[in-house]
N, C-alpha and C. Protein backbone atom coordinates (compact mmCIF):
# COMPACT_ATOMS: atom_id res chain seq x y z
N UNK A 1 -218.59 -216.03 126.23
CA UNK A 1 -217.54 -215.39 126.96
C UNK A 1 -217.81 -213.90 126.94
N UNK A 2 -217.33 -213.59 128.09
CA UNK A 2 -218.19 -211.90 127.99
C UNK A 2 -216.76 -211.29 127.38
N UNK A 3 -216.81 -209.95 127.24
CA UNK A 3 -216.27 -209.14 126.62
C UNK A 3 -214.91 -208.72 126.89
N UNK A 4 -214.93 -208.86 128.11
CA UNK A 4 -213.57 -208.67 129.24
C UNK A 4 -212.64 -209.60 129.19
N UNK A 5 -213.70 -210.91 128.99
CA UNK A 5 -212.82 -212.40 128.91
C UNK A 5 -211.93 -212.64 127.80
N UNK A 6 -212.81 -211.98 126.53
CA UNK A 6 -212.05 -212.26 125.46
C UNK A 6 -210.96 -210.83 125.63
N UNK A 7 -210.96 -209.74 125.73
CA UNK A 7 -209.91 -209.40 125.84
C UNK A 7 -208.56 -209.37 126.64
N UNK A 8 -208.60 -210.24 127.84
CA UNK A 8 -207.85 -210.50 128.47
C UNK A 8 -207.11 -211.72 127.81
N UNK A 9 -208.04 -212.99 126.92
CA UNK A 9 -207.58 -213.78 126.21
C UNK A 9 -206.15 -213.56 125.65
N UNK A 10 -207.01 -212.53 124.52
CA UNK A 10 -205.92 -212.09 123.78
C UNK A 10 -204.97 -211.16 124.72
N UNK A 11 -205.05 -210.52 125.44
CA UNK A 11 -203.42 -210.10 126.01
C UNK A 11 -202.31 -210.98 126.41
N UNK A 12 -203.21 -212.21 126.86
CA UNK A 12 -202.53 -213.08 127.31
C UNK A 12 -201.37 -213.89 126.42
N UNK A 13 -202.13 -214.07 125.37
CA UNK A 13 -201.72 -215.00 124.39
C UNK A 13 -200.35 -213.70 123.92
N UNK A 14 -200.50 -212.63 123.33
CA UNK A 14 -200.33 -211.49 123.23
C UNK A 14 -198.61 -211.10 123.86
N UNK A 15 -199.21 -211.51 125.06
CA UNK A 15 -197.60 -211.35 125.65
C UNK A 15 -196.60 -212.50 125.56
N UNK A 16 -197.17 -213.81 125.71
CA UNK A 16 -196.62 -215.06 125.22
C UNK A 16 -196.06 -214.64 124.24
N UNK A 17 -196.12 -214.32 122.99
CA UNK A 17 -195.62 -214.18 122.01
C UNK A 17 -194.62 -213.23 122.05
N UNK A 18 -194.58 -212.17 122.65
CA UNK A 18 -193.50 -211.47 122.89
C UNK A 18 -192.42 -211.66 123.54
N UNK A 19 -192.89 -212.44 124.92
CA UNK A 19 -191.78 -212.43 125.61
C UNK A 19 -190.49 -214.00 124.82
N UNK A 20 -191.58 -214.66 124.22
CA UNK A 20 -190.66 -215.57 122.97
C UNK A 20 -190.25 -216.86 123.96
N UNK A 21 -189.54 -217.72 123.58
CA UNK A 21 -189.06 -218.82 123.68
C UNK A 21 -188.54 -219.12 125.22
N UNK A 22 -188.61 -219.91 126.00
CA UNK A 22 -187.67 -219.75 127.40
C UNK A 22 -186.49 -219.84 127.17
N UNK A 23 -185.65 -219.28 128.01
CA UNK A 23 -183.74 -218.55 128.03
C UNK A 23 -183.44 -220.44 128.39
N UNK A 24 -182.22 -220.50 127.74
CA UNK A 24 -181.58 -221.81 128.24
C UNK A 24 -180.43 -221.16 129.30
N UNK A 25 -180.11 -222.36 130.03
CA UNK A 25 -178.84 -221.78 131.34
C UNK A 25 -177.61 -222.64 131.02
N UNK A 26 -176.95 -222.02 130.88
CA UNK A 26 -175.11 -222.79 130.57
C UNK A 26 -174.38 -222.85 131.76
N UNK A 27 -173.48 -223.62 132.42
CA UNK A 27 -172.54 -223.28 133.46
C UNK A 27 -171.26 -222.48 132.78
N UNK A 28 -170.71 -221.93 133.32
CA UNK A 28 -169.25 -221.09 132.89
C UNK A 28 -168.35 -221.24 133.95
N UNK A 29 -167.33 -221.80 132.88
CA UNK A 29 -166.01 -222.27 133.72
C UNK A 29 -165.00 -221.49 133.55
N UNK A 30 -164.25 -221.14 134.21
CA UNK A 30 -163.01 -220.80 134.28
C UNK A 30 -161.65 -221.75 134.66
N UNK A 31 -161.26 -221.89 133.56
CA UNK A 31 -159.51 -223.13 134.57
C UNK A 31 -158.33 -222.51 134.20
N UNK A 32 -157.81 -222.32 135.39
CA UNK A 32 -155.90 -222.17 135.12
C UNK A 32 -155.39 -223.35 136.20
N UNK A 33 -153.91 -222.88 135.82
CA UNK A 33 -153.14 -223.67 136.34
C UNK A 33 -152.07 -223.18 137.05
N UNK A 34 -151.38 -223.63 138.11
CA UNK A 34 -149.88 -222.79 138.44
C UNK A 34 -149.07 -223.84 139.09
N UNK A 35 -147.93 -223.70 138.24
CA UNK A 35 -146.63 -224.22 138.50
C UNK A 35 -146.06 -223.83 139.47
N UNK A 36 -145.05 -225.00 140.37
CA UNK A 36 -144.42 -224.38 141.40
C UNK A 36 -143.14 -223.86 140.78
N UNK A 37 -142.52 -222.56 141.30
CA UNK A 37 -142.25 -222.05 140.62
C UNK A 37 -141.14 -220.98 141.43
N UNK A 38 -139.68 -220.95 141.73
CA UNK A 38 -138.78 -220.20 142.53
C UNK A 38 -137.52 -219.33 141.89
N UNK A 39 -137.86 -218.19 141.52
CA UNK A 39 -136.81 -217.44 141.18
C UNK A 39 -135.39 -216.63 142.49
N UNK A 40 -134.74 -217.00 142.58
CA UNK A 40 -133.48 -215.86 143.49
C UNK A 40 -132.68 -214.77 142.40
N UNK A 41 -132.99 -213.68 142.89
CA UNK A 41 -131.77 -212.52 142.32
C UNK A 41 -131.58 -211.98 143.49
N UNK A 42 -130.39 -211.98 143.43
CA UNK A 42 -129.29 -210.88 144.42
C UNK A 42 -129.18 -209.60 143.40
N UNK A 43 -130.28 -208.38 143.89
CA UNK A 43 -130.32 -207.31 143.56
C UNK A 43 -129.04 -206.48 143.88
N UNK A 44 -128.54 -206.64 144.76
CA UNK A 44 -127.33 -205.40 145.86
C UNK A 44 -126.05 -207.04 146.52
N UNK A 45 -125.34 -206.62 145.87
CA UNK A 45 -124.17 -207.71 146.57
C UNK A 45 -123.81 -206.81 148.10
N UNK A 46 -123.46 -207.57 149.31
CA UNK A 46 -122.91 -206.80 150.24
C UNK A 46 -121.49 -206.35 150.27
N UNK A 47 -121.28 -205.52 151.10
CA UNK A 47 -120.16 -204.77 151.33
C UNK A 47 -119.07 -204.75 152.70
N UNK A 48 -118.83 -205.71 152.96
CA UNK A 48 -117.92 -205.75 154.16
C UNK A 48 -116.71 -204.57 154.24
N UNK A 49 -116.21 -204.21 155.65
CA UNK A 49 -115.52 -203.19 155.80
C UNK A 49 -115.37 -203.79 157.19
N UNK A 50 -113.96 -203.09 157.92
CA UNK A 50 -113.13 -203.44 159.21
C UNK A 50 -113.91 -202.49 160.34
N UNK A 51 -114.18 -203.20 161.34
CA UNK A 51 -114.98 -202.23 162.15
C UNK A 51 -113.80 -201.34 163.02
N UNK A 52 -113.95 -201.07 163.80
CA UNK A 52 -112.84 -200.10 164.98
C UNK A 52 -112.50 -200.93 165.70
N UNK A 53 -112.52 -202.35 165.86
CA UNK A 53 -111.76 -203.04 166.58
C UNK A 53 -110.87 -203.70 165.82
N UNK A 54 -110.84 -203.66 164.53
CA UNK A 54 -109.57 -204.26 163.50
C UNK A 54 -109.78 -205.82 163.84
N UNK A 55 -110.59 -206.31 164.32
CA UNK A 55 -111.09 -207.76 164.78
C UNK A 55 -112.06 -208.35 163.63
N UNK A 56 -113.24 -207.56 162.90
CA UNK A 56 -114.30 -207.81 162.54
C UNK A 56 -114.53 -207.52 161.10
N UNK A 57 -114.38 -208.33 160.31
CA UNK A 57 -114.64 -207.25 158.56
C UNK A 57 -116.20 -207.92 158.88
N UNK A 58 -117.30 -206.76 158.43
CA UNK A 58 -119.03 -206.92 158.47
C UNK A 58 -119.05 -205.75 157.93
N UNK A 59 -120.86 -206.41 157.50
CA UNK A 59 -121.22 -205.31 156.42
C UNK A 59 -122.51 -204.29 157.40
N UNK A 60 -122.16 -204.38 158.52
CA UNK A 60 -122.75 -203.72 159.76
C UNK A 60 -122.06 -202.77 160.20
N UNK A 61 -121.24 -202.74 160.06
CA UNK A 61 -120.35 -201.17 160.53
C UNK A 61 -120.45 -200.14 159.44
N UNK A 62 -120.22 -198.89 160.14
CA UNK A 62 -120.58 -197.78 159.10
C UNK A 62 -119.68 -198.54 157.88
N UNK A 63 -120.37 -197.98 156.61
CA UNK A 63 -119.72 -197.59 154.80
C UNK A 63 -120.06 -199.26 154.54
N UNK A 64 -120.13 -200.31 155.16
CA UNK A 64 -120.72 -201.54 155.26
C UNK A 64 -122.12 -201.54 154.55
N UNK A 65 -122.24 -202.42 153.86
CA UNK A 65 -123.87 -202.85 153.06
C UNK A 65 -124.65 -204.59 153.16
N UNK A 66 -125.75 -204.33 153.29
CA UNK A 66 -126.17 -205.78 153.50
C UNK A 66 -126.27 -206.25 151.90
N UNK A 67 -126.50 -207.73 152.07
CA UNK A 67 -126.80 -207.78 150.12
C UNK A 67 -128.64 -207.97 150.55
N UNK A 68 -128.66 -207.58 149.03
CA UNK A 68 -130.26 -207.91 148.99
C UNK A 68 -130.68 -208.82 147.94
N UNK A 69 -131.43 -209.82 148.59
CA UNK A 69 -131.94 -210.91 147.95
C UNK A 69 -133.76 -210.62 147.11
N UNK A 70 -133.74 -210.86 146.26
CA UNK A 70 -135.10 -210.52 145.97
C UNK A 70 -135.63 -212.46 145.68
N UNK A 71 -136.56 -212.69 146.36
CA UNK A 71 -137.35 -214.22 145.92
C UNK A 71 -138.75 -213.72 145.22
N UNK A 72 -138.90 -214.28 144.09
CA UNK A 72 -140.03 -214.48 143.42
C UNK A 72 -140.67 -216.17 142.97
N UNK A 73 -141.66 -216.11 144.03
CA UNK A 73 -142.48 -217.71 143.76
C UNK A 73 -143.77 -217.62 143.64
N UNK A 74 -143.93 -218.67 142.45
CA UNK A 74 -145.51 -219.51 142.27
C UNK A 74 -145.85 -220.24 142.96
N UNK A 75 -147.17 -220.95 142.67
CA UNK A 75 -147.26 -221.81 143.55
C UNK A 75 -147.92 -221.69 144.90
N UNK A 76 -147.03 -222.56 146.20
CA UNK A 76 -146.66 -222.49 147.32
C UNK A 76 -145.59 -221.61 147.85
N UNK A 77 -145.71 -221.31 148.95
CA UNK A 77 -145.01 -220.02 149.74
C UNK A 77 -143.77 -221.19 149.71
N UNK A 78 -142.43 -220.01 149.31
CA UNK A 78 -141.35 -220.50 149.04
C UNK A 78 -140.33 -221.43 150.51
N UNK A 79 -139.78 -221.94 150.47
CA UNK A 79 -138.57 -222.28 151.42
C UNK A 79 -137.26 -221.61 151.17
N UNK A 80 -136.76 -220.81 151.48
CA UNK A 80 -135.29 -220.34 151.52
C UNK A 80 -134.40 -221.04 152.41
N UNK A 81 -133.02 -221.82 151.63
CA UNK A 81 -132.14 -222.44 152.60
C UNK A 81 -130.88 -221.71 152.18
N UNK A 82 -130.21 -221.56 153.41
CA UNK A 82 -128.24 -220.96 153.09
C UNK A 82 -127.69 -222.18 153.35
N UNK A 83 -126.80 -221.95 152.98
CA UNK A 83 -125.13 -223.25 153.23
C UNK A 83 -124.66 -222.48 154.43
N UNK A 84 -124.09 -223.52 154.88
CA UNK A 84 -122.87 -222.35 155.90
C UNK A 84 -122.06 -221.81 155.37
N UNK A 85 -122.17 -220.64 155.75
CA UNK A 85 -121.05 -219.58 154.99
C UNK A 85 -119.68 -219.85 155.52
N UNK A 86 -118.89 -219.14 153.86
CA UNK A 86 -117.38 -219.89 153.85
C UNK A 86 -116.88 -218.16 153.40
N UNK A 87 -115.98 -218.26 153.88
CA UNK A 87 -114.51 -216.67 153.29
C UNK A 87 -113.94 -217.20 152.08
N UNK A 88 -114.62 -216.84 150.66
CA UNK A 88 -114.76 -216.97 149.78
C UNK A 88 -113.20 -216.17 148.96
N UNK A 89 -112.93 -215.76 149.79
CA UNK A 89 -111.60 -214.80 149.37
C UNK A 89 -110.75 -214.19 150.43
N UNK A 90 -109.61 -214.51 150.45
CA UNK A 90 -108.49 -213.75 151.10
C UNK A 90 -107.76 -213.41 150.47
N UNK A 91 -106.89 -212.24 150.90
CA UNK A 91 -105.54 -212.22 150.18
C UNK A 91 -104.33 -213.52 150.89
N UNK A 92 -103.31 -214.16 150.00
CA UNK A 92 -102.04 -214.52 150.02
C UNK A 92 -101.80 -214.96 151.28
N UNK A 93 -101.34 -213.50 151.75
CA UNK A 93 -100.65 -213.19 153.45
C UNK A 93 -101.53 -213.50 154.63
N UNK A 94 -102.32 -213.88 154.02
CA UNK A 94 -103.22 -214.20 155.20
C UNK A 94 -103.49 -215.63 155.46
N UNK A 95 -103.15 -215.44 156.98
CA UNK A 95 -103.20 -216.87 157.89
C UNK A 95 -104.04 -217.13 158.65
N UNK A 96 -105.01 -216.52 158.76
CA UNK A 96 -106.08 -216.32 160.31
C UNK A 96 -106.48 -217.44 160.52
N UNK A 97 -107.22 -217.66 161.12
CA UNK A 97 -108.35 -218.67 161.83
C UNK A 97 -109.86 -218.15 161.87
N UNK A 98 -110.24 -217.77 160.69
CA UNK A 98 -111.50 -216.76 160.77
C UNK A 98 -112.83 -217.60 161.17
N UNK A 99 -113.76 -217.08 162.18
CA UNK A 99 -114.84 -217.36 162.03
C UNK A 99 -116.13 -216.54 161.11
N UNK A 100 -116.62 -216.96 160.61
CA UNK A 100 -117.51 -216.48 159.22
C UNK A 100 -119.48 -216.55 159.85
N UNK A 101 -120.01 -215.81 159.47
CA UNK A 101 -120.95 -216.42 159.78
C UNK A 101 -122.32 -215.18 158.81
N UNK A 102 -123.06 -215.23 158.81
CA UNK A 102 -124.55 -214.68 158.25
C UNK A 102 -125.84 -214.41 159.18
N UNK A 103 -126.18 -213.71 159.06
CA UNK A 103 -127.86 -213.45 159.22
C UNK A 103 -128.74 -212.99 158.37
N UNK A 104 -130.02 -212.80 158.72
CA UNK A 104 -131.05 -212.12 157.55
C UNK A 104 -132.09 -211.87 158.15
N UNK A 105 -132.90 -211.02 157.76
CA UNK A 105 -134.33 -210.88 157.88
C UNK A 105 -134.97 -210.65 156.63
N UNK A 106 -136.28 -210.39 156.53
CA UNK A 106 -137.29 -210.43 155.21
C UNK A 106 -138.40 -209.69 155.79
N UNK A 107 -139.21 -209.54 154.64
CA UNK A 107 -140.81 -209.23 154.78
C UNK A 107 -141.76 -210.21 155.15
N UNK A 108 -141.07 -211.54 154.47
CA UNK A 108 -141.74 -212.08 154.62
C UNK A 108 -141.71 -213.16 155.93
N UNK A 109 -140.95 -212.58 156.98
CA UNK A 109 -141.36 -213.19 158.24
C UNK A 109 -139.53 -213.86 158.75
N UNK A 110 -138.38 -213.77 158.16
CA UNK A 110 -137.58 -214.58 158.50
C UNK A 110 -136.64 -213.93 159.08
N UNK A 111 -136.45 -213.87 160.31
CA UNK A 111 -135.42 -213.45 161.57
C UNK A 111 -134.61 -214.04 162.02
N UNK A 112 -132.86 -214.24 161.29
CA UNK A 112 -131.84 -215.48 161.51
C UNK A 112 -130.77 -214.36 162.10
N UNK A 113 -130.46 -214.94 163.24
CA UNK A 113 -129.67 -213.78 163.84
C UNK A 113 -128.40 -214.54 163.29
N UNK A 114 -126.93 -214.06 163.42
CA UNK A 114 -125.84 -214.38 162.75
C UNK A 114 -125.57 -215.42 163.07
N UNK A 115 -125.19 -216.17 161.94
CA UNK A 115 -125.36 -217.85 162.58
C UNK A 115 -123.33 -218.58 161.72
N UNK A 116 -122.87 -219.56 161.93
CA UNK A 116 -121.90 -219.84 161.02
C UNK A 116 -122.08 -221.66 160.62
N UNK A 117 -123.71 -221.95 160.66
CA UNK A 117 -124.25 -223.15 160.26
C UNK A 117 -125.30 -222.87 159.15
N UNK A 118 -125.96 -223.70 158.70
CA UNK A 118 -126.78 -223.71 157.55
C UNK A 118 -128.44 -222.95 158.14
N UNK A 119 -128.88 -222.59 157.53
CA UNK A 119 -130.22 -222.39 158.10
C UNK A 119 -131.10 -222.22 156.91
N UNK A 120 -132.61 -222.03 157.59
CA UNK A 120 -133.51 -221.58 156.56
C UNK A 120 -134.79 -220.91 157.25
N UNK A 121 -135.79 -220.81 156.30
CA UNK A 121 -136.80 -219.82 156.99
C UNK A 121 -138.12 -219.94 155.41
N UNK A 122 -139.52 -220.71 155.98
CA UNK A 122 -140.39 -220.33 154.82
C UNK A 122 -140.93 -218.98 155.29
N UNK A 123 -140.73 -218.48 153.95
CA UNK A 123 -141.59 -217.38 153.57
C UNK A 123 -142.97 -217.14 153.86
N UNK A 124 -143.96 -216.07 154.47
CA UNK A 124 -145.29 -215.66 153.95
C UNK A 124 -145.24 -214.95 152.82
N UNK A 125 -144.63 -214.80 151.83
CA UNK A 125 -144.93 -214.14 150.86
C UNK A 125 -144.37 -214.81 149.62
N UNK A 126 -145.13 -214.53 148.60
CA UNK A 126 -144.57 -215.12 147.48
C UNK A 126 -143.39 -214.22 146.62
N UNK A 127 -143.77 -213.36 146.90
CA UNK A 127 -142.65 -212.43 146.39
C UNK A 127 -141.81 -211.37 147.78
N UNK A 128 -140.25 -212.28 148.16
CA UNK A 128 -140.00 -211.28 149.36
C UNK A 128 -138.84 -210.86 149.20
N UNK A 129 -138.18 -210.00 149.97
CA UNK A 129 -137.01 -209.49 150.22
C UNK A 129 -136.31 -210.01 151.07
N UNK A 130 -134.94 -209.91 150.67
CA UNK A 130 -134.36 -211.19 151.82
C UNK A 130 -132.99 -209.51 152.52
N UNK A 131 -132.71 -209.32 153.59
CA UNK A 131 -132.09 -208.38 153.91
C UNK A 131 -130.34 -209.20 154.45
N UNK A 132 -129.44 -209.66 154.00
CA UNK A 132 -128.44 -210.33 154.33
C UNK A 132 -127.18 -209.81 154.96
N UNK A 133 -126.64 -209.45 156.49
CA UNK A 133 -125.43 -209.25 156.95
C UNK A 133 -124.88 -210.32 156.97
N UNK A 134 -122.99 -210.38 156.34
CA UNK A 134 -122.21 -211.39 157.01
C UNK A 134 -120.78 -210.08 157.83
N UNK A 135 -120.49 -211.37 158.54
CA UNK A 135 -119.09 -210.88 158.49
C UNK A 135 -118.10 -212.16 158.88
N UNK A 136 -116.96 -211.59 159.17
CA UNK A 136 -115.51 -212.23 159.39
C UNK A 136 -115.34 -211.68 160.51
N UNK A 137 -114.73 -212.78 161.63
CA UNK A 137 -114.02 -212.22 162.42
C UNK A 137 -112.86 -212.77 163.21
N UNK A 138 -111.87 -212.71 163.46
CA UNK A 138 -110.33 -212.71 163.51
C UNK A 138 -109.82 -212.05 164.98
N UNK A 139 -109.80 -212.71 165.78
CA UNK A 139 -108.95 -212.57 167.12
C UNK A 139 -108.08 -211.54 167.04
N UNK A 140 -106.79 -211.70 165.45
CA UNK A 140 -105.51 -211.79 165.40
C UNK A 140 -105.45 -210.33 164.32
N UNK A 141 -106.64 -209.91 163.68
CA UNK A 141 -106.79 -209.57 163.03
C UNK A 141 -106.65 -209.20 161.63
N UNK A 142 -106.37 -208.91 160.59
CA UNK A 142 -106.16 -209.19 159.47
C UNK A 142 -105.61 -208.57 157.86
N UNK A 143 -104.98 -208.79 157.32
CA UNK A 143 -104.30 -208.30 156.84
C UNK A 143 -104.86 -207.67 155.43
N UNK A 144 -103.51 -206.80 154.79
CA UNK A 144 -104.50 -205.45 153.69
C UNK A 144 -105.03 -206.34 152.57
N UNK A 145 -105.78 -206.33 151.85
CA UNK A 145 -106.08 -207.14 151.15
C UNK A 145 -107.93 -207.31 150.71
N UNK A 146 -108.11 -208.13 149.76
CA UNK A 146 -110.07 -208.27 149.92
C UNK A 146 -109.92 -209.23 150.83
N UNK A 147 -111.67 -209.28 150.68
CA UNK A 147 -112.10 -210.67 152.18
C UNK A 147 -113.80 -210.69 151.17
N UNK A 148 -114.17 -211.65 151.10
CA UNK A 148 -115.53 -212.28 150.99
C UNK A 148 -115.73 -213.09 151.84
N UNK A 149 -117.60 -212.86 152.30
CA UNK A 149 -118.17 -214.15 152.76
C UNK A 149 -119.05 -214.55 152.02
N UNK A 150 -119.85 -216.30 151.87
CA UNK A 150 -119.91 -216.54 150.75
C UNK A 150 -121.41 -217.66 151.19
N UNK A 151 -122.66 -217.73 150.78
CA UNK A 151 -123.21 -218.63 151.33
C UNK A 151 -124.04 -218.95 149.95
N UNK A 152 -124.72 -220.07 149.69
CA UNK A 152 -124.85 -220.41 148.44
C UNK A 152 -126.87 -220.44 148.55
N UNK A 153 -127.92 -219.79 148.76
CA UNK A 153 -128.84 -219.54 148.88
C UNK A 153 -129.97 -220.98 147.72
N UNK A 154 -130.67 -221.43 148.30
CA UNK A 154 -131.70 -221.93 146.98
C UNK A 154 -132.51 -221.77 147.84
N UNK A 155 -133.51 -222.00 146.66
CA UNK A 155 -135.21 -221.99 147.02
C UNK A 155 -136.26 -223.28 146.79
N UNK A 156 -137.07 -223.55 147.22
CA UNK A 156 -137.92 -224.91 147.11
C UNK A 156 -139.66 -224.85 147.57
N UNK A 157 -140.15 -225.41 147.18
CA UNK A 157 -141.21 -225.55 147.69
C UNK A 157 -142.00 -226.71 148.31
C-alpha cells in the first residue's frame, strides 16, 4: 500500500471514532384535552327609563343602558338561547297590558332585532360579548313605580 493509502486509512478509521455511535430517533408527542365547556356573566345589568312618549320604558332612550353579557367557552363555538322575555317587576297599581320584548347583538356575529319570543344565535367566538336592549311598552302608559324585563339566557354546545 503506498503511502497516501495508508494515511488516508487511518483518517478514515480516525474519524469513525470520533464522530461515535449512530444518533437513535424518538417520536415526540404532545396530548391535551378540552372539555366542552360554557360560562355566562352578566357584567352590566340594564337600565330601563320612560322615553318622551310615556308609552315605552327601554334601555334605548337617553340615561337608558343595555346589559352586558360576557360568554366564555371551550370546546365548540358556543350556542346562546333567551326565553321570551317576561316584566319581571311592576309596581301594585299597575294594570297594563304590556308588551315586553329583547334584542342583542355580539362580536361574535349575533344580530336579534327586538323580538317578544325565544331566540338564539351561535357564536364565532369562543369568548364574546353579548350587547342586550329590552323594553316595555304600554299603549295606556304607566304608572310611578320600578318595571323589569327579564329573559333567562343559557349556553350549550
Amino acid at each position: 500500500m503506498s503511502k497516501w493509502g495508508i494515511h488516508f486509512l487511518s483518517a478514515t478509521v480516525m474519524m469513525s471514532a470520533i464522530a461515535g455511535p449512530a444518533l437513535a430517533a424518538t417520536n415526540v408527542s404532545l396530548i391535551g384535552g378540552i372539555l366542552d365547556s360554557c360560562i355566562l356573566t352578566l357584567s352590566t345589568p340594564g337600565r330601563l327609563v320612560a322615553d318622551d312618549s310615556g308609552m315605552n320604558m327601554t334601555s334605548t332612550a337617553p340615561l337608558g343602558a343595555a346589559a352586558v353579557l360576557a360568554v366564555v367557552a371551550t370546546g365548540g363555538r358556543p350556542t346562546v338561547e333567551f326565553t321570551a322575555p317576561t316584566m319581571s317587576l311592576s309596581p301594585g297599581a299597575y294594570a297594563g297590558s304590556p308588551m315586553v320584548a329583547v334584542g342583542y347583538t355580539s362580536l361574535g356575529g349575533a344580530n336579534q332585532t327586538m323580538t317578544s319570543g325565544e331566540s338564539s344565535y351561535r357564536s364565532n367566538l369562543l369568548l364574546d360579548i353579548v350587547t342586550i336592549d329590552g323594553t316595555i311598552t304600554d299603549a295606556n302608559g304607566f304608572v310611578a313605580g320600578d318595571y323589569a324585563v327579564s329573559s333567562v339566557a343559557t349556553c350549550s354546545q
